[in-house]
Protein backbone atom coordinates (compact mmCIF):
# COMPACT_ATOMS: atom_id res chain seq x y z
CA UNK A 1 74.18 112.10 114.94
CA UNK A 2 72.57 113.62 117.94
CA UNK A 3 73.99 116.96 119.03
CA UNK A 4 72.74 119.18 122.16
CA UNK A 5 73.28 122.79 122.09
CA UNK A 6 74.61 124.26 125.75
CA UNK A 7 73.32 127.60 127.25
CA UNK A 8 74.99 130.35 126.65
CA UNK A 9 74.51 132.67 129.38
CA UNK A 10 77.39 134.26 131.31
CA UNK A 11 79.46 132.39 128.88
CA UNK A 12 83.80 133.42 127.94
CA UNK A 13 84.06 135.78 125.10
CA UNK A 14 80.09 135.71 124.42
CA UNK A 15 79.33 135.56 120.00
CA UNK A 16 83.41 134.20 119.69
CA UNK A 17 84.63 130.97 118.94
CA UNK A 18 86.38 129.19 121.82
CA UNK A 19 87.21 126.00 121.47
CA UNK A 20 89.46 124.16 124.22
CA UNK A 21 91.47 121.19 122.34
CA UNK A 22 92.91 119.13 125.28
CA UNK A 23 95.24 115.57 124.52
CA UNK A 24 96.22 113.26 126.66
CA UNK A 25 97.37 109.61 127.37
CA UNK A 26 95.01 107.27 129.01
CA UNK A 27 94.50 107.47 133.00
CA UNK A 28 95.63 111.46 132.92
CA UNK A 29 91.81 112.44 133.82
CA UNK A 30 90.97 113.93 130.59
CA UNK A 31 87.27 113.41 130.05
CA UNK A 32 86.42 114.52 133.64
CA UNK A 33 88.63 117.32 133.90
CA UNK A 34 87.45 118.16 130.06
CA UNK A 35 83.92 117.30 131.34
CA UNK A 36 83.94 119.68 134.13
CA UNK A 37 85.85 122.88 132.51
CA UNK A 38 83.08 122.72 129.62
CA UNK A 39 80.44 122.66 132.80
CA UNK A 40 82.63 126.11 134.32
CA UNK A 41 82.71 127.58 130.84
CA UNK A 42 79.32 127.06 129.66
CA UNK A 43 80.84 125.20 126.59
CA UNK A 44 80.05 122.17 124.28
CA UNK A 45 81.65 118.96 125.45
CA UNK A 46 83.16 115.92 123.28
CA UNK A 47 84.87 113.11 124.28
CA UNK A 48 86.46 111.95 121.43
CA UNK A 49 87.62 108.71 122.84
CA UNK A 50 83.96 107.68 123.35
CA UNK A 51 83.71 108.21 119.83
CA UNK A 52 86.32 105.34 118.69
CA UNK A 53 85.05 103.19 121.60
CA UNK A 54 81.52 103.49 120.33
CA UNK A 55 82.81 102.51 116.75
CA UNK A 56 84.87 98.96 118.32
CA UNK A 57 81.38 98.28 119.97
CA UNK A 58 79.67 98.14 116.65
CA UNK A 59 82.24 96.28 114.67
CA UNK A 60 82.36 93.54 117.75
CA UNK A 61 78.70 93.36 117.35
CA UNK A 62 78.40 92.91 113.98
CA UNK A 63 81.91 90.41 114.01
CA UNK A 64 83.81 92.71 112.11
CA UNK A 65 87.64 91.18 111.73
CA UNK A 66 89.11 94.75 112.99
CA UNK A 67 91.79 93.22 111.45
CA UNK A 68 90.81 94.13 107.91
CA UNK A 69 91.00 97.95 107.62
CA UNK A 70 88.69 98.04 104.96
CA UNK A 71 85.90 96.61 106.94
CA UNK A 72 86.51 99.19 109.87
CA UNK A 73 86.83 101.98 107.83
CA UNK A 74 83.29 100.95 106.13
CA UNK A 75 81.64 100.34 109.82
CA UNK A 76 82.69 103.85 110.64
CA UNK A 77 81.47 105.34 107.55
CA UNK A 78 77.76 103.06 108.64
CA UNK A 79 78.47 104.14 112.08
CA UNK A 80 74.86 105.35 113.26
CA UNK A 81 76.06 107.16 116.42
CA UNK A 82 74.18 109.72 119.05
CA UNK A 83 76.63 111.28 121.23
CA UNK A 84 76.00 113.41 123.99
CA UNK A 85 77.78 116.61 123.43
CA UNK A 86 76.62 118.49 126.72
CA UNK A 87 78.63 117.67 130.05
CA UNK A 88 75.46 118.04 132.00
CA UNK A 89 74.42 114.26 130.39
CA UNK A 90 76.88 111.53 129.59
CA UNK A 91 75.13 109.04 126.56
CA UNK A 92 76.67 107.17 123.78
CA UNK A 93 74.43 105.21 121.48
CA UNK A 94 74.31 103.74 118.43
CA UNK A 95 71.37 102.28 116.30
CA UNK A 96 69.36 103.37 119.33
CA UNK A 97 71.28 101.09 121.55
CA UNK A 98 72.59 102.98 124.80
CA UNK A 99 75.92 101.54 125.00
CA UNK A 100 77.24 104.11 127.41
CA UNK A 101 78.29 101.56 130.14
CA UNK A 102 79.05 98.95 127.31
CA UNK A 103 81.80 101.14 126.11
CA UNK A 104 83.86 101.04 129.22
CA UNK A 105 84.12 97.22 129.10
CA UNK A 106 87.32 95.74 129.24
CA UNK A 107 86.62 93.93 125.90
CA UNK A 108 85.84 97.41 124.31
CA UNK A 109 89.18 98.48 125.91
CA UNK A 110 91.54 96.11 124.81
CA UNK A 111 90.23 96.23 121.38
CA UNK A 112 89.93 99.77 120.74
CA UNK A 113 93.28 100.25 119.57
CA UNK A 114 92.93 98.41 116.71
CA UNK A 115 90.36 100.19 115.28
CA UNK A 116 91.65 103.44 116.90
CA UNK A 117 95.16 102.89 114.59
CA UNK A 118 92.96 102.07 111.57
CA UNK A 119 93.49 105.17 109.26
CA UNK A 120 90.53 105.00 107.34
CA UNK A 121 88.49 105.06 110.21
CA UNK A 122 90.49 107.80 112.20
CA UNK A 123 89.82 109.97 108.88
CA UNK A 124 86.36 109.62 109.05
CA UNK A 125 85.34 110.05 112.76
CA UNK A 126 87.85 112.85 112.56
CA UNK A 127 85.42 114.58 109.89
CA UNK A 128 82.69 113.80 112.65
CA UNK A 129 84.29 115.67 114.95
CA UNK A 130 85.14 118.37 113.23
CA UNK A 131 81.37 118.72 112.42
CA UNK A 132 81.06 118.84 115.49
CA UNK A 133 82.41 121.43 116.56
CA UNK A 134 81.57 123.57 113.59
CA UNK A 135 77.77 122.65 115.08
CA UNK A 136 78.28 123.97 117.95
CA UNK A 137 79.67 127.14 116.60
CA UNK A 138 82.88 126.68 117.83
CA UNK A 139 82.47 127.08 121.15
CA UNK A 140 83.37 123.37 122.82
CA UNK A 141 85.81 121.11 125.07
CA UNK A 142 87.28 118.55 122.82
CA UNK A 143 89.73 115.85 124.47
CA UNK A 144 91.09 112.70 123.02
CA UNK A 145 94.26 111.81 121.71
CA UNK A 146 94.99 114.35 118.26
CA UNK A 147 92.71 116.80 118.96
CA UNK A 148 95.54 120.12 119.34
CA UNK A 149 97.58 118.64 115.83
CA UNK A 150 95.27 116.96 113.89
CA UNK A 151 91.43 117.34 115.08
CA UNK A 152 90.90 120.93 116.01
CA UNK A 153 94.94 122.78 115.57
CA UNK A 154 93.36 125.86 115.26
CA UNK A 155 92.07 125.74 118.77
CA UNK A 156 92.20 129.10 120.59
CA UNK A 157 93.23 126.95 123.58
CA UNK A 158 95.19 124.15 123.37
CA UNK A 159 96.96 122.06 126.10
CA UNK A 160 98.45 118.68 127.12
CA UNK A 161 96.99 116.83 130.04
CA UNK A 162 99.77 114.46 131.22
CA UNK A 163 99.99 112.64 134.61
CA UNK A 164 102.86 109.96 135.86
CA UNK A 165 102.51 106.45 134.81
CA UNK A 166 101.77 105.69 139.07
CA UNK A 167 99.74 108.43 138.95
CA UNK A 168 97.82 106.88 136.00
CA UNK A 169 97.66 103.98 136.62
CA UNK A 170 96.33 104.86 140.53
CA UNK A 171 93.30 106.78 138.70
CA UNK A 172 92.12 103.92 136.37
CA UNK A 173 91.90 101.50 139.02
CA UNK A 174 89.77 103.77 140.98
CA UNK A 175 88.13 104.59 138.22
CA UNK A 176 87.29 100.96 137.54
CA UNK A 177 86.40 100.36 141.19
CA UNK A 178 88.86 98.29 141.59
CA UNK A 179 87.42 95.46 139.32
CA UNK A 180 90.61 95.47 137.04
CA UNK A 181 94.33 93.61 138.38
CA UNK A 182 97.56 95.08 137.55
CA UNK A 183 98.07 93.48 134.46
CA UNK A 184 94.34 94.42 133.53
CA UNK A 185 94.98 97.96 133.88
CA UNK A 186 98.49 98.03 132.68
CA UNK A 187 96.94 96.71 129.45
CA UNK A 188 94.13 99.22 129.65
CA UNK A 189 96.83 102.57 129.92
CA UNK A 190 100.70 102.10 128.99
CA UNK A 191 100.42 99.32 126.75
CA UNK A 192 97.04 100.82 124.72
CA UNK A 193 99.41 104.19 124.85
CA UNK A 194 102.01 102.66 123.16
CA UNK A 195 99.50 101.12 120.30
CA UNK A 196 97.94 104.33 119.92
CA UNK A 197 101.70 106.28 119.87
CA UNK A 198 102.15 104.73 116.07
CA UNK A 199 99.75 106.75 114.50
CA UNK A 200 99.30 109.82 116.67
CA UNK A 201 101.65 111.70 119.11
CA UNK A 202 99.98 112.42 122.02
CA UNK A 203 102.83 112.15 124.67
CA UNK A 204 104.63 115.57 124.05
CA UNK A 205 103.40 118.86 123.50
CA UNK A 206 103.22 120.59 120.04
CA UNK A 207 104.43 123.67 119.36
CA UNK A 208 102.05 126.43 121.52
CA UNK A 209 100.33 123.54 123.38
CA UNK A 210 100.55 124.05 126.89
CA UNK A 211 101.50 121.11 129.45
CA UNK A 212 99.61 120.64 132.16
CA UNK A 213 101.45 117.80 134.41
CA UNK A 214 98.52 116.79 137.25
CA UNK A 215 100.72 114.41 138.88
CA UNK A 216 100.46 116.04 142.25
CA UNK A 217 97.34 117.73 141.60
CA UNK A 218 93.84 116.23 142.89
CA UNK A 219 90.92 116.72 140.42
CA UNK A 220 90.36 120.57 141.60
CA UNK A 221 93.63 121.77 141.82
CA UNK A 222 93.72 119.89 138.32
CA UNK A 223 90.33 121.78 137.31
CA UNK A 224 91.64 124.98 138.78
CA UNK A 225 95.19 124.76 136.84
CA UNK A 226 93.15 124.16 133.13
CA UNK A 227 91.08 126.87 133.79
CA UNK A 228 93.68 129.02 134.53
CA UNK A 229 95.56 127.84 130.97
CA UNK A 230 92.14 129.17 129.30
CA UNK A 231 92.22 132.62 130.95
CA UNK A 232 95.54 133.04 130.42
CA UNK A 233 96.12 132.35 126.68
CA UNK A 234 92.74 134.18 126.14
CA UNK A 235 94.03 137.26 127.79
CA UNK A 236 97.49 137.02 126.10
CA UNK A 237 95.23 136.85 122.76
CA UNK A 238 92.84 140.13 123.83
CA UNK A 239 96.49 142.17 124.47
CA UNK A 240 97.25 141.45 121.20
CA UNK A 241 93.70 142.77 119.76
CA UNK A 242 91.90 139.47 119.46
């Protein structure tokens, strides 16, 4: 796996860890909000979502039955991924293969959930991660879907990016450029949400995870607010002698 390495000039708490673990349901603007913050902070970016996307892409290419768990979990232990981790440069590719645009297909969309709720797999793109981050010396955005309880719980930041199911649902159509009907994109966000729900909670906040509700917000104010989250709970951890 491909990993970039960000500059670190003028960067928070300069030689400390700082690692910003942000969950989210789908349409809530996660990856560019998470996208943009690591571009403020001078951090690592990873969009963990792009990881299990990636991973449907190659089972559906090699007609793996995502059906049999044993077969997913093998194709993500085979996965050959490259992943951008800088949020300068968006690229997701596997066996050479840019499939950054592929990814983002409706196909890939409605079937990611089934290899999303496959344990096996989870376990081992988890460990991925994880490596991940530990590359890039703790100092990255991470968003997905388990990243504050599961992926990365000892985050020094960790917060909930939630939005209205309007509000959602508003934001993926756009996002989509309109290509997708109501039924498309209801598929796409509540009903893929409620797939993903059996295996990982990702709708209410953990204990010291910080809700951020963007509802009313527009993708600055929603910027502004999570970067405001990060200087906060850093500066509550400095007055207590971090």
């Amino acid at each position: 796996m491909t990993q970039e390495l960000i500059e670190t000039v003028d960067v928070v708490r300069p030689g400390k860890s700082l690692v910003v673990a942000i969950d989210g349901p789908s349409g809530s603007g996660k990856s560019s909000v998470s996208k943009e913050v690591a571009r403020r902070l001078r951090l690592a970016y990873l969009d963990t979502g792009a990881m299990y996307r990636a991973l449907t892409w190659f089972c559906l290419d090699a007609g793996t039955d995502l059906d049999d768990a044993a077969a997913v979990e093998a194709a993500a232990e085979n996965l050959p991924l490259e992943i951008s981790t800088s949020p300068q440069d968006e690229y997701v590719r596997v066996g050479g293969v840019d499939i950054t645009l592929a990814i983002r297909e409706p196909a890939i969309s409605a079937a990611v959930s089934a290899v999303a709720t496959t344990l096996g797999a989870r376990t081992e793109l988890i460990r991925r991660q994880r490596e991940l981050i530990e590359h890039h010396h703790r100092r990255m955005v991470v968003e997905g879907r388990d990243i504050t309880t599961v992926v990365a719980p000892g985050a020094e930041v960790r917060m909930l990016l939630t939005a209205s199911e309007e509000a959602r649902l508003r934001r993926r159509g756009i996002q989509l450029g309109g290509s997708q009907n109501a039924e498309q994109l209801a598929a796409q966000v509540t009903q893929r949400d409620a797939r993903d729900s059996t295996v990982v909670n990702f709708t209410q906040a953990a204990d010291g995870v910080v809700t951020l509700d963007s509802s009313d917000l527009d993708f600055a104010q929603t910027v502004d607010a999570a970067l405001g989250i990060v200087d906060r709970v850093i500066n509550h951890k400095v007055t207590k002698g971090d």
